[in-house]
N, C-alpha and C. Protein backbone atom coordinates (compact mmCIF):
# COMPACT_ATOMS: atom_id res chain seq x y z
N UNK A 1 77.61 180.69 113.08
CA UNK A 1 76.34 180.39 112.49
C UNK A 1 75.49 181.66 112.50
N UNK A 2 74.69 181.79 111.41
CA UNK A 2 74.18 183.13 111.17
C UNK A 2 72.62 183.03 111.19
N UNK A 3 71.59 183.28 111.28
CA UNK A 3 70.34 183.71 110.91
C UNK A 3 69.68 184.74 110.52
N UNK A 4 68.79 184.24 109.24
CA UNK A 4 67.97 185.31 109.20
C UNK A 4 66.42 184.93 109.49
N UNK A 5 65.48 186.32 109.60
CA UNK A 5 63.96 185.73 110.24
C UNK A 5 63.28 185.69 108.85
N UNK A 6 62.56 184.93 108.54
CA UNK A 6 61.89 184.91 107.59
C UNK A 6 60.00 185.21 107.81
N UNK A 7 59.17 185.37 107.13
CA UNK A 7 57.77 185.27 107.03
C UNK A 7 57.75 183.93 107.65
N UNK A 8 56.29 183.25 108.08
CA UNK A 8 55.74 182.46 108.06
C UNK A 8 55.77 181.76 109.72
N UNK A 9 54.95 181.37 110.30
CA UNK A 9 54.15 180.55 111.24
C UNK A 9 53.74 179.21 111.64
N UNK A 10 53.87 178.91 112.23
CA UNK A 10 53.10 177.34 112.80
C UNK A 10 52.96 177.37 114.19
N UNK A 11 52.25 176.36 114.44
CA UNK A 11 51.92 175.90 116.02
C UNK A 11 52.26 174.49 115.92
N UNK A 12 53.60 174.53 116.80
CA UNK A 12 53.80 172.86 117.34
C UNK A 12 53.44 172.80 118.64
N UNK A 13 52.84 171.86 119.21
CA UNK A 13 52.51 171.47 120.62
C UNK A 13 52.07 172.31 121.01
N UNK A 14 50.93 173.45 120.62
CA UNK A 14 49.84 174.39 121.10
C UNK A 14 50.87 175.99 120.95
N UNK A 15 52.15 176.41 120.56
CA UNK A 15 52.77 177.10 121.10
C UNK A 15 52.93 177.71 119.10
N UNK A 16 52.90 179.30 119.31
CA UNK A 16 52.93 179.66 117.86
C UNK A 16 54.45 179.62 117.96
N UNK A 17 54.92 179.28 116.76
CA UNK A 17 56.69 179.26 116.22
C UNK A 17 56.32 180.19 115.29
N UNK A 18 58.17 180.46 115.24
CA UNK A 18 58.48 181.60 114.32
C UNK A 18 59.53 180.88 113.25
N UNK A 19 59.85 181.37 112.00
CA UNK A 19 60.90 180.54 111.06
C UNK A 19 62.22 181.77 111.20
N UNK A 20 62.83 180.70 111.20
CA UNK A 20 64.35 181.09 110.80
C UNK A 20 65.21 180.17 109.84
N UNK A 21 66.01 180.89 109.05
CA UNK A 21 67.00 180.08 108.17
C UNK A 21 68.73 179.83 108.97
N UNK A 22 69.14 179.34 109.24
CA UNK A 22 70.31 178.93 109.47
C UNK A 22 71.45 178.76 108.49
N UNK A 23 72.63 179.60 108.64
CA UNK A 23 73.46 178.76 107.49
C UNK A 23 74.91 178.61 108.16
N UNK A 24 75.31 177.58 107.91
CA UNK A 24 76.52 177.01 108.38
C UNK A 24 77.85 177.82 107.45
N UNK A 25 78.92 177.40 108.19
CA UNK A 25 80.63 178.03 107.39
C UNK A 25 80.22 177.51 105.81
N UNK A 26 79.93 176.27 105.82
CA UNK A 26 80.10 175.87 104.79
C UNK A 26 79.01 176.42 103.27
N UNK A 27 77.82 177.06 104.20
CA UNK A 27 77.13 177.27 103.09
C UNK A 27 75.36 176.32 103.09
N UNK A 28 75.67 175.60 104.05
CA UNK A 28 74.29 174.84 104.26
C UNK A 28 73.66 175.73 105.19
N UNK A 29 71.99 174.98 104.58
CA UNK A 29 70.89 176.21 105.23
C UNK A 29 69.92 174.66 105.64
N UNK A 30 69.58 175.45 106.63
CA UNK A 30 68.47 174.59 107.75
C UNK A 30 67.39 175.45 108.30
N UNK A 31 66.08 175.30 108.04
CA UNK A 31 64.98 175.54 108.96
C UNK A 31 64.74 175.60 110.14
N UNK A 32 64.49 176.83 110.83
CA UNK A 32 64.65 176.25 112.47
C UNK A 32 62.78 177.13 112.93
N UNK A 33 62.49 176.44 113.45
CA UNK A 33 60.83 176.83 114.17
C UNK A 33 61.43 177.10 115.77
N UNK A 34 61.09 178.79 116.35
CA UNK A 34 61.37 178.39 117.33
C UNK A 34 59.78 179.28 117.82
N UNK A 35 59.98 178.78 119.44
CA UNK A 35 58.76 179.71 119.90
C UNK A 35 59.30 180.69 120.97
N UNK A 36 58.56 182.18 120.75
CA UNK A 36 59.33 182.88 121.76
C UNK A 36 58.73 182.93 122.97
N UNK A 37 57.48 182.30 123.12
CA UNK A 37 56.99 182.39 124.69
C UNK A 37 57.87 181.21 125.37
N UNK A 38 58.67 180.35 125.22
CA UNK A 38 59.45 179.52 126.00
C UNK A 38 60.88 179.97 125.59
N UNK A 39 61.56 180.32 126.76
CA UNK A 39 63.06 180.74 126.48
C UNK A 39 63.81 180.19 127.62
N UNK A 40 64.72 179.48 127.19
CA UNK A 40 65.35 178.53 127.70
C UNK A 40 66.27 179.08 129.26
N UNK A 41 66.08 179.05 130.47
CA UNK A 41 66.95 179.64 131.52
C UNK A 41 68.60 179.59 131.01
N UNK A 42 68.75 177.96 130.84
CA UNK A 42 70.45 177.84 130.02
C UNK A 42 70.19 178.30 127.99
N UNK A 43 70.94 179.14 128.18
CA UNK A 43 71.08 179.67 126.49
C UNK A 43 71.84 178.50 126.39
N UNK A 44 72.68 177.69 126.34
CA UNK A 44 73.33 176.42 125.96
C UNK A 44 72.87 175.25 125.95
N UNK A 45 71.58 175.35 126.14
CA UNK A 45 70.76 174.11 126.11
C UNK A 45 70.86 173.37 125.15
N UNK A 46 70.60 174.50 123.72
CA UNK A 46 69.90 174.34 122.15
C UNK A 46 71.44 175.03 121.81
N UNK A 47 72.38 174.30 121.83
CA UNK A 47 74.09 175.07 121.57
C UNK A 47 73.72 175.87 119.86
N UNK A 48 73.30 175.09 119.15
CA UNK A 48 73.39 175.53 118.02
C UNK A 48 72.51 176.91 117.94
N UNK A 49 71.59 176.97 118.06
CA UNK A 49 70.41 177.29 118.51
C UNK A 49 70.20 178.96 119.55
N UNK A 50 71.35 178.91 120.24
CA UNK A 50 70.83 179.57 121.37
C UNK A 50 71.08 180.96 120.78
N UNK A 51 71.19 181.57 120.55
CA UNK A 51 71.18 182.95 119.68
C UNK A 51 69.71 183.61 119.23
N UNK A 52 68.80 182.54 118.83
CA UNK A 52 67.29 182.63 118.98
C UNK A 52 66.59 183.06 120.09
N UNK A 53 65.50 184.05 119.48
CA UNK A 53 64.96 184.23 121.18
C UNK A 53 63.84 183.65 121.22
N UNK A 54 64.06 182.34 121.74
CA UNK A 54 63.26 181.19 121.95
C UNK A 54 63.34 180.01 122.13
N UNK A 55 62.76 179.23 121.87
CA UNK A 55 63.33 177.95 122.50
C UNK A 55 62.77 177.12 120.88
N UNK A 56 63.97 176.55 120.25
CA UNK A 56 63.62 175.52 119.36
C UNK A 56 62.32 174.11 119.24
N UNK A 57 61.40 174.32 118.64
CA UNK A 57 60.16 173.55 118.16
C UNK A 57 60.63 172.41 117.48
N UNK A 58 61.54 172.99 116.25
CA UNK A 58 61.68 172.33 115.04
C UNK A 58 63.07 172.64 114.06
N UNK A 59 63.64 171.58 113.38
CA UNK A 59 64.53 172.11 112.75
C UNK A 59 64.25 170.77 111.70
N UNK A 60 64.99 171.37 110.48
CA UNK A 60 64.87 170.35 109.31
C UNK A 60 66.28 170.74 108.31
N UNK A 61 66.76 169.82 108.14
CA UNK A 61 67.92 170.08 106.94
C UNK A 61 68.31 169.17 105.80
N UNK A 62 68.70 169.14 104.90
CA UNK A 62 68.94 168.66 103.81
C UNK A 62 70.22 168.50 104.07
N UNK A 63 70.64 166.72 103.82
CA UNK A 63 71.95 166.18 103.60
C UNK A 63 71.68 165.08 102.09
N UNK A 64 72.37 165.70 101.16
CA UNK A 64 72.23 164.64 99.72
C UNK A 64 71.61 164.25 99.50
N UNK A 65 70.11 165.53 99.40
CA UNK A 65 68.96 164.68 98.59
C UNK A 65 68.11 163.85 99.58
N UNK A 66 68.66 164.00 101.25
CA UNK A 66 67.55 163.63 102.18
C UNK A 66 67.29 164.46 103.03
N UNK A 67 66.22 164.76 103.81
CA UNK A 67 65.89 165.65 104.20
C UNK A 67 65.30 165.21 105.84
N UNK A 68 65.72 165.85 106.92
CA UNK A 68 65.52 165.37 107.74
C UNK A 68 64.88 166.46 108.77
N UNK A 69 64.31 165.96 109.52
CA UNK A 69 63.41 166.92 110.24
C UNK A 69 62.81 166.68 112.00
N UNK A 70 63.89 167.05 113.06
CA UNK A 70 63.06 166.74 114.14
C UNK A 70 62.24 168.06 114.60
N UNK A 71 61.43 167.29 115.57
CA UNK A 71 60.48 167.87 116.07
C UNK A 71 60.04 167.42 117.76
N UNK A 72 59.88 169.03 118.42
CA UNK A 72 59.73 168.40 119.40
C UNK A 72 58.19 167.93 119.73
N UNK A 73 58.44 166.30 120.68
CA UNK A 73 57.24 165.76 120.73
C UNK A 73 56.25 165.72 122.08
N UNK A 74 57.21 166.66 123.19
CA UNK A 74 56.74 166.81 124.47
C UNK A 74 57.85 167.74 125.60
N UNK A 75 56.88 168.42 125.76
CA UNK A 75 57.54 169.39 126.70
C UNK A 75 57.34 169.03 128.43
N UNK A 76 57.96 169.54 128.95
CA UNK A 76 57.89 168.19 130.88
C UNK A 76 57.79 169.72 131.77
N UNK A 77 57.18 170.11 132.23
CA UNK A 77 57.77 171.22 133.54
C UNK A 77 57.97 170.95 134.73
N UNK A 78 58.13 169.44 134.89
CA UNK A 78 58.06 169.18 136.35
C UNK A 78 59.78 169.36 136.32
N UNK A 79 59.83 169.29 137.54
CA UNK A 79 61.48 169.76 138.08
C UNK A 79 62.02 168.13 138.12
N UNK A 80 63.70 168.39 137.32
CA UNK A 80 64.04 167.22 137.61
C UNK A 80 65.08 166.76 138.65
N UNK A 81 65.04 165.26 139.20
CA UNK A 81 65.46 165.24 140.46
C UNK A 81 66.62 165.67 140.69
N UNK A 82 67.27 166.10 141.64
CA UNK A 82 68.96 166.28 141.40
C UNK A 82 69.63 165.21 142.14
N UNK A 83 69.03 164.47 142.25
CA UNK A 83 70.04 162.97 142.06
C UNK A 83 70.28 162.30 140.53
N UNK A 84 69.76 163.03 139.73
CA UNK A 84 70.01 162.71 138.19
C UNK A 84 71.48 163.05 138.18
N UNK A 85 71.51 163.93 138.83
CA UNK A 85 73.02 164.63 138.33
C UNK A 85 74.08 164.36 138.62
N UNK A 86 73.97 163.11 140.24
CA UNK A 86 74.88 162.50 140.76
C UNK A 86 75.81 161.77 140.03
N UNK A 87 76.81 161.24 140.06
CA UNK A 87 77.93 160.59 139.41
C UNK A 87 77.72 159.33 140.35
N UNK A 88 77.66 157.85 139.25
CA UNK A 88 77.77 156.30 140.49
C UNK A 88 78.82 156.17 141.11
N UNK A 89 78.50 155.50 142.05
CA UNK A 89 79.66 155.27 142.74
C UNK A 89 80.54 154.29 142.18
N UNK A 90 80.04 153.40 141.40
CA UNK A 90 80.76 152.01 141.01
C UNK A 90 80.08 152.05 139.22
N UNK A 91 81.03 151.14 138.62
CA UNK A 91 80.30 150.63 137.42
C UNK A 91 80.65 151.51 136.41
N UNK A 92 81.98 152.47 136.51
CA UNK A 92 82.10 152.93 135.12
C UNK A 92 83.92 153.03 135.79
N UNK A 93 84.73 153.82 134.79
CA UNK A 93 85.82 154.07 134.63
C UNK A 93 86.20 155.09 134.06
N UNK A 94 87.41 155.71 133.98
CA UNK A 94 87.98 157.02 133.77
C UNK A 94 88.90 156.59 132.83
N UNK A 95 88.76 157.46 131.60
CA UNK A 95 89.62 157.07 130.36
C UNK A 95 90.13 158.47 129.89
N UNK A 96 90.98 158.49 129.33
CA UNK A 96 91.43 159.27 128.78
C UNK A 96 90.99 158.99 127.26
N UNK A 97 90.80 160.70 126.32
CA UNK A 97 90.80 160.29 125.13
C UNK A 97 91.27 159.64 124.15
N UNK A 98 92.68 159.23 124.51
CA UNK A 98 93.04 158.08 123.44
C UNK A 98 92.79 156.84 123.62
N UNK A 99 92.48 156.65 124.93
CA UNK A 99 91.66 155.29 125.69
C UNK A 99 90.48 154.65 125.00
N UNK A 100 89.50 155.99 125.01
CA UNK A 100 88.07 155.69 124.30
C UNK A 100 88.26 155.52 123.04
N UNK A 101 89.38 155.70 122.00
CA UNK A 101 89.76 155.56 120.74
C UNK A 101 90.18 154.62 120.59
N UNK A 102 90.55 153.64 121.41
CA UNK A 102 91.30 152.25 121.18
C UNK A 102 92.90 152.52 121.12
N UNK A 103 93.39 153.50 121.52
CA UNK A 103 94.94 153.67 121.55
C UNK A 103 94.97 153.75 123.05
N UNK A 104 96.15 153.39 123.43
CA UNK A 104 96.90 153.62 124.98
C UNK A 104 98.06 154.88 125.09
């Protein structure tokens, strides 16, 4: 995936963004708003994304004549718990990928 920087500005959620164009193997192009005063500790956060020096605001792309556009709607700085990260003890199962496909 390639970018180029283009002209132009906004402020999402108090923070100035910058534009970039995106274009995929195939030839599709997507809008991306990022801001450079927030830069992500994991570059793999924003996978598509992380090549920017900044942290993604906004992106918008065109699929057949529809056009779609997220945006971010809140940023958190509190630290999150690291019992999030724990694995349950009970209540799930281990599959293999042809498992989750409905084959054995």
């Amino acid at each position: 995936m390639t970018y180029s920087f283009e002209e132009g500005e906004k402020t999402i959620l108090g923070y100035k963004c910058k534009k970039a164009v995106g274009k995929l193997p195939d030839g599709t192009t997507y809008t991306v708003w990022y801001t450079p005063d927030l830069v992500p500790e994991n570059r793999n956060f924003q996978y598509e994304t992380r090549s920017l020096p900044g942290l993604t605001m906004e992106y918008e792309i065109e699929n057949k004549n529809q056009k779609v556009t997220c945006t971010v709607s809140r940023i958190s700085f509190s630290p999150v718990q690291a019992s999030r990260f724990d694995l349950p003890k009970s209540g799930y199962r281990i599959m293999t990928y042809a498992e989750s496909k409905g084959g054995k």
